[in-house]
C-alpha atoms as a PDB file:
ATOM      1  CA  UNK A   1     -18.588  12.538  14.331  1.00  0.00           C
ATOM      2  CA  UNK A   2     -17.380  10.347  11.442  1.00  0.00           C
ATOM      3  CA  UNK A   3     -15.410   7.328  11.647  1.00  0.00           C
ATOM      4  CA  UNK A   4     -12.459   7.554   9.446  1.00  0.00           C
ATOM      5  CA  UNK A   5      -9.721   5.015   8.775  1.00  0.00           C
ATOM      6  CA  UNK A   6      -6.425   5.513   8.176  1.00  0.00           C
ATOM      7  CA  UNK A   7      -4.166   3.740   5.131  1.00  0.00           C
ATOM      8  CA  UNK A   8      -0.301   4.494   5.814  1.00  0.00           C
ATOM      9  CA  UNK A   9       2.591   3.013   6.707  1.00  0.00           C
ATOM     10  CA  UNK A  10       4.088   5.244   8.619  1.00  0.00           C
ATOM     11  CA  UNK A  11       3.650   5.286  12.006  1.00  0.00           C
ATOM     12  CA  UNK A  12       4.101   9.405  12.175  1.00  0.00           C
ATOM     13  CA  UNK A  13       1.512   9.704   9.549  1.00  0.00           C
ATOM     14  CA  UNK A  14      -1.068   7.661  11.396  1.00  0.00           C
ATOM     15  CA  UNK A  15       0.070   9.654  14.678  1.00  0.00           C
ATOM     16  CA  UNK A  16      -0.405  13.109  13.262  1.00  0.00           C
ATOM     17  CA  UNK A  17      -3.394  12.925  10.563  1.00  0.00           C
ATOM     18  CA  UNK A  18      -5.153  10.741  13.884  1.00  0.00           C
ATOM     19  CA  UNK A  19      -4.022  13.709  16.234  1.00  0.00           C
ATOM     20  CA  UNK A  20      -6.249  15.844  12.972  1.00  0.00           C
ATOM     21  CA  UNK A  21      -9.020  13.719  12.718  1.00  0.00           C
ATOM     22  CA  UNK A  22      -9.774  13.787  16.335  1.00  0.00           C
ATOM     23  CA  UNK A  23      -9.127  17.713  16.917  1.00  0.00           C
ATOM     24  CA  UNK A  24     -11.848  17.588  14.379  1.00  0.00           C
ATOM     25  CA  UNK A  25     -13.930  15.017  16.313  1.00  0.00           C
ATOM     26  CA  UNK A  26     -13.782  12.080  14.038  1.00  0.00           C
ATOM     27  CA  UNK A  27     -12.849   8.857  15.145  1.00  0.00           C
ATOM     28  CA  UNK A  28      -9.751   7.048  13.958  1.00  0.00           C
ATOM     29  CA  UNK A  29      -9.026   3.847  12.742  1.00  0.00           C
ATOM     30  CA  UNK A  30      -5.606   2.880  11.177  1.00  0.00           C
ATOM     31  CA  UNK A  31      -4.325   0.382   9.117  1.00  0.00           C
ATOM     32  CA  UNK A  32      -0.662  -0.410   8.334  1.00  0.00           C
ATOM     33  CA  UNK A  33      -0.983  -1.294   4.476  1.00  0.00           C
ATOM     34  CA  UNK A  34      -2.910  -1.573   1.651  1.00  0.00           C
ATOM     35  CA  UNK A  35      -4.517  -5.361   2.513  1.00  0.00           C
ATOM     36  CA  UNK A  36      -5.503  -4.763   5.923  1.00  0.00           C
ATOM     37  CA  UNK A  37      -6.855  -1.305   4.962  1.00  0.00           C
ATOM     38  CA  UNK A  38      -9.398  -3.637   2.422  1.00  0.00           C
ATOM     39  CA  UNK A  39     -10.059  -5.917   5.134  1.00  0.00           C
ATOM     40  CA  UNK A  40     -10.442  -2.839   7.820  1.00  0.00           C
ATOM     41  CA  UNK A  41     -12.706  -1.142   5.476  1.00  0.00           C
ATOM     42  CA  UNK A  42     -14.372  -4.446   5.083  1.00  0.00           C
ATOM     43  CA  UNK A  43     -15.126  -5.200   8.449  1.00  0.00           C
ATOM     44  CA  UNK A  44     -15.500  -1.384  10.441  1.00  0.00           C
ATOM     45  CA  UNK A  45     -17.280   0.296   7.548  1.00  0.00           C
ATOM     46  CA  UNK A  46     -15.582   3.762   7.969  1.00  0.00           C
ATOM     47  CA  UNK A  47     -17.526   6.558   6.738  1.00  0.00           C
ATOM     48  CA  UNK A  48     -14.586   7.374   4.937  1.00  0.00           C
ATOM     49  CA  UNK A  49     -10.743   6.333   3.701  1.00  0.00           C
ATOM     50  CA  UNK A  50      -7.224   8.616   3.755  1.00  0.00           C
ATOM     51  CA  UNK A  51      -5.560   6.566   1.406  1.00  0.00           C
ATOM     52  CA  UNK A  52      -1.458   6.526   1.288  1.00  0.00           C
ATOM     53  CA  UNK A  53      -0.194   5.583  -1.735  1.00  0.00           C
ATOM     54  CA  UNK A  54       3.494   4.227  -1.646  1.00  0.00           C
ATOM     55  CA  UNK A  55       3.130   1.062   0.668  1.00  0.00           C
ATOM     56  CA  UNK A  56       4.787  -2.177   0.761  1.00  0.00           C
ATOM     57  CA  UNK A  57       2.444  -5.146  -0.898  1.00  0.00           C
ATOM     58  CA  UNK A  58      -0.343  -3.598  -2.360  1.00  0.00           C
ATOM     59  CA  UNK A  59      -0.300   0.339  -2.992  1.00  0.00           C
ATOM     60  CA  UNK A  60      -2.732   2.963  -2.654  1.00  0.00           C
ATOM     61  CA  UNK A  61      -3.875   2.567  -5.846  1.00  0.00           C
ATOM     62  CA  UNK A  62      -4.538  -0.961  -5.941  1.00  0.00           C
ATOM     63  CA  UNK A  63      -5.748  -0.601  -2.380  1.00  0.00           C
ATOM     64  CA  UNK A  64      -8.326   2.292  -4.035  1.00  0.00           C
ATOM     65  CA  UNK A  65      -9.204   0.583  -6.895  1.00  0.00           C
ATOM     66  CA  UNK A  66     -10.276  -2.550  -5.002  1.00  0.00           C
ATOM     67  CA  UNK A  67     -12.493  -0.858  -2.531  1.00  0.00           C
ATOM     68  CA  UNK A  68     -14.191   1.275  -5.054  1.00  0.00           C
ATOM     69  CA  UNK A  69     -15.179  -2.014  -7.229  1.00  0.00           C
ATOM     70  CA  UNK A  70     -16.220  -3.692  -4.174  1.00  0.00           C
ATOM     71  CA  UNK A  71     -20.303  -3.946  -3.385  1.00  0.00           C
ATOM     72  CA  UNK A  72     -19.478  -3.526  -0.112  1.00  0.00           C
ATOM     73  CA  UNK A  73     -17.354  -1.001   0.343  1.00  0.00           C
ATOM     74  CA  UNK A  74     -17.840   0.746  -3.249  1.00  0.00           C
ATOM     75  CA  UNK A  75     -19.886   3.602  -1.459  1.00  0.00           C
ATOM     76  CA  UNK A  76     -17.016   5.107   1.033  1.00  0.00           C
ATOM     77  CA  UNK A  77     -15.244   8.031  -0.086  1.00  0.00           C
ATOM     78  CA  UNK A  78     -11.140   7.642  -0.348  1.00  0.00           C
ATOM     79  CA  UNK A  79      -9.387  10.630  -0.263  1.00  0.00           C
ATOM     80  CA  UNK A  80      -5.803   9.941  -1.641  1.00  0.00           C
ATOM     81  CA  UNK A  81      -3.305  11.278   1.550  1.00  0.00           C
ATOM     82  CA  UNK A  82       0.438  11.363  -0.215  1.00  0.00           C
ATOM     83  CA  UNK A  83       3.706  12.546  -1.428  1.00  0.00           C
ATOM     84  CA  UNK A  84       2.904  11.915  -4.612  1.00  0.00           C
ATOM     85  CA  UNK A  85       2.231  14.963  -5.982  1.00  0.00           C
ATOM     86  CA  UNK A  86       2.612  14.995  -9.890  1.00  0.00           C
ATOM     87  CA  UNK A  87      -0.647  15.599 -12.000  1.00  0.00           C
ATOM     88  CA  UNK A  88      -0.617  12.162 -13.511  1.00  0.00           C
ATOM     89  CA  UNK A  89      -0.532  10.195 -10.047  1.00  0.00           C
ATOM     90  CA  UNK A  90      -3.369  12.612  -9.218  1.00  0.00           C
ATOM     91  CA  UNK A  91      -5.290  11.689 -12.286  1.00  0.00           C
ATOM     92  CA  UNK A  92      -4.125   7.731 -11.604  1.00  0.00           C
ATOM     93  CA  UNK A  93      -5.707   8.492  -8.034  1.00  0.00           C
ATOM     94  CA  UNK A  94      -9.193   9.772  -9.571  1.00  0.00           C
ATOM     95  CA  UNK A  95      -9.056   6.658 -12.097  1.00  0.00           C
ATOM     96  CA  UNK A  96      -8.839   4.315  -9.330  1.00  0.00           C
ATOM     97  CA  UNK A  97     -11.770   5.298  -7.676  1.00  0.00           C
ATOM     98  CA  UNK A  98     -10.316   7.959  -5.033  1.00  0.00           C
ATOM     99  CA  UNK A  99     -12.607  11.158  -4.529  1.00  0.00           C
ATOM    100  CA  UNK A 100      -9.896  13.618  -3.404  1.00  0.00           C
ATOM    101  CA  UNK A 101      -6.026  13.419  -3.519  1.00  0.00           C
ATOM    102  CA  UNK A 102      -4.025  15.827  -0.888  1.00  0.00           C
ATOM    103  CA  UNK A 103      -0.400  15.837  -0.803  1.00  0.00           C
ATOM    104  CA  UNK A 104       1.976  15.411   1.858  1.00  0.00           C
ATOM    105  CA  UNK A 105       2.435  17.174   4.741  1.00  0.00           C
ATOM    106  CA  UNK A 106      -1.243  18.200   4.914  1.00  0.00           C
ATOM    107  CA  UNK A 107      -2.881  21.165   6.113  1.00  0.00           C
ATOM    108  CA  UNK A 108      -5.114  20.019   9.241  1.00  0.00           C
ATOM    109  CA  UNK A 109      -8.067  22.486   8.344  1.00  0.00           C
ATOM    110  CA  UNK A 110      -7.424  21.548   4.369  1.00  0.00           C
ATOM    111  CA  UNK A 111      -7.738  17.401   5.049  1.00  0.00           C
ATOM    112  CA  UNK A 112     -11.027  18.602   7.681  1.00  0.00           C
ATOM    113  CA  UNK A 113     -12.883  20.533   4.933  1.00  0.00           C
ATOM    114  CA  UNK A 114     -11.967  18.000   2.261  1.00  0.00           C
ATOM    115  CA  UNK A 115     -13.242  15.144   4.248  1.00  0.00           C
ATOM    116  CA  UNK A 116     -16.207  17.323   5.502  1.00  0.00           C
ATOM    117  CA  UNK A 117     -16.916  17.691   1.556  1.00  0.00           C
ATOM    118  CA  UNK A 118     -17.089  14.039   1.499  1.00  0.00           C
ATOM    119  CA  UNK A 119     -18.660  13.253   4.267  1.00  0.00           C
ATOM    120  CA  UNK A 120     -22.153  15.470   2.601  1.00  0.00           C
END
């Protein structure tokens, strides 16, 4: 069982990929936006980040970019969880540190193997 947190704003995003994560037996933590997702991932050390990317203050991709030139949270995966789904926010995603990018609405058993890639 990993413990995985959570980066969106929406509250039915958070309620169905949590409702995924835990049919997959991960534990969930969520976050609301991009600075308490840095200061969740600060202070819970998941063993891994879904990642929204449009968010009000800072976005995914700052969020991202942040935690992956961070000491101390530099070594847990983000997997990029959005709507975004041309090939240059992908490749903007990958740039700023994320290790996956899915797009929105995700397929439960797709985000589970993903993260289970991750999690090796």
């Amino acid at each position: 069982m990993a413990k995985i947190l959570i980066v969106d704003d929406s509250p039915t995003e958070l309620h169905v990929l949590t409702k995924i994560l835990r049919q997959g037996g991960h534990e969930a933590l969520t976050a609301s936006d991009g600075e308490s997702g840095i200061a969740a991932a600060q202070t819970q050390a998941p063993d891994a980040i879904l990642m929204d990317v449009v968010m009000p203050g800072i976005n995914g991709f700052q969020a991202t970019r942040k935690l992956s030139r961070d000491p101390k949270t530099q070594h847990i995966p983000v997997l990029m969880v959005t709507t975004k789904d041309q090939e240059t926010d992908r490749e903007w995603g990958m740039r700023q540190g994320a290790k996956g990018y899915l797009v929105k609405p995700v397929d439960g058993r797709e985000l589970l193997q993903k993260l289970g890639e991750l999690l090796r």
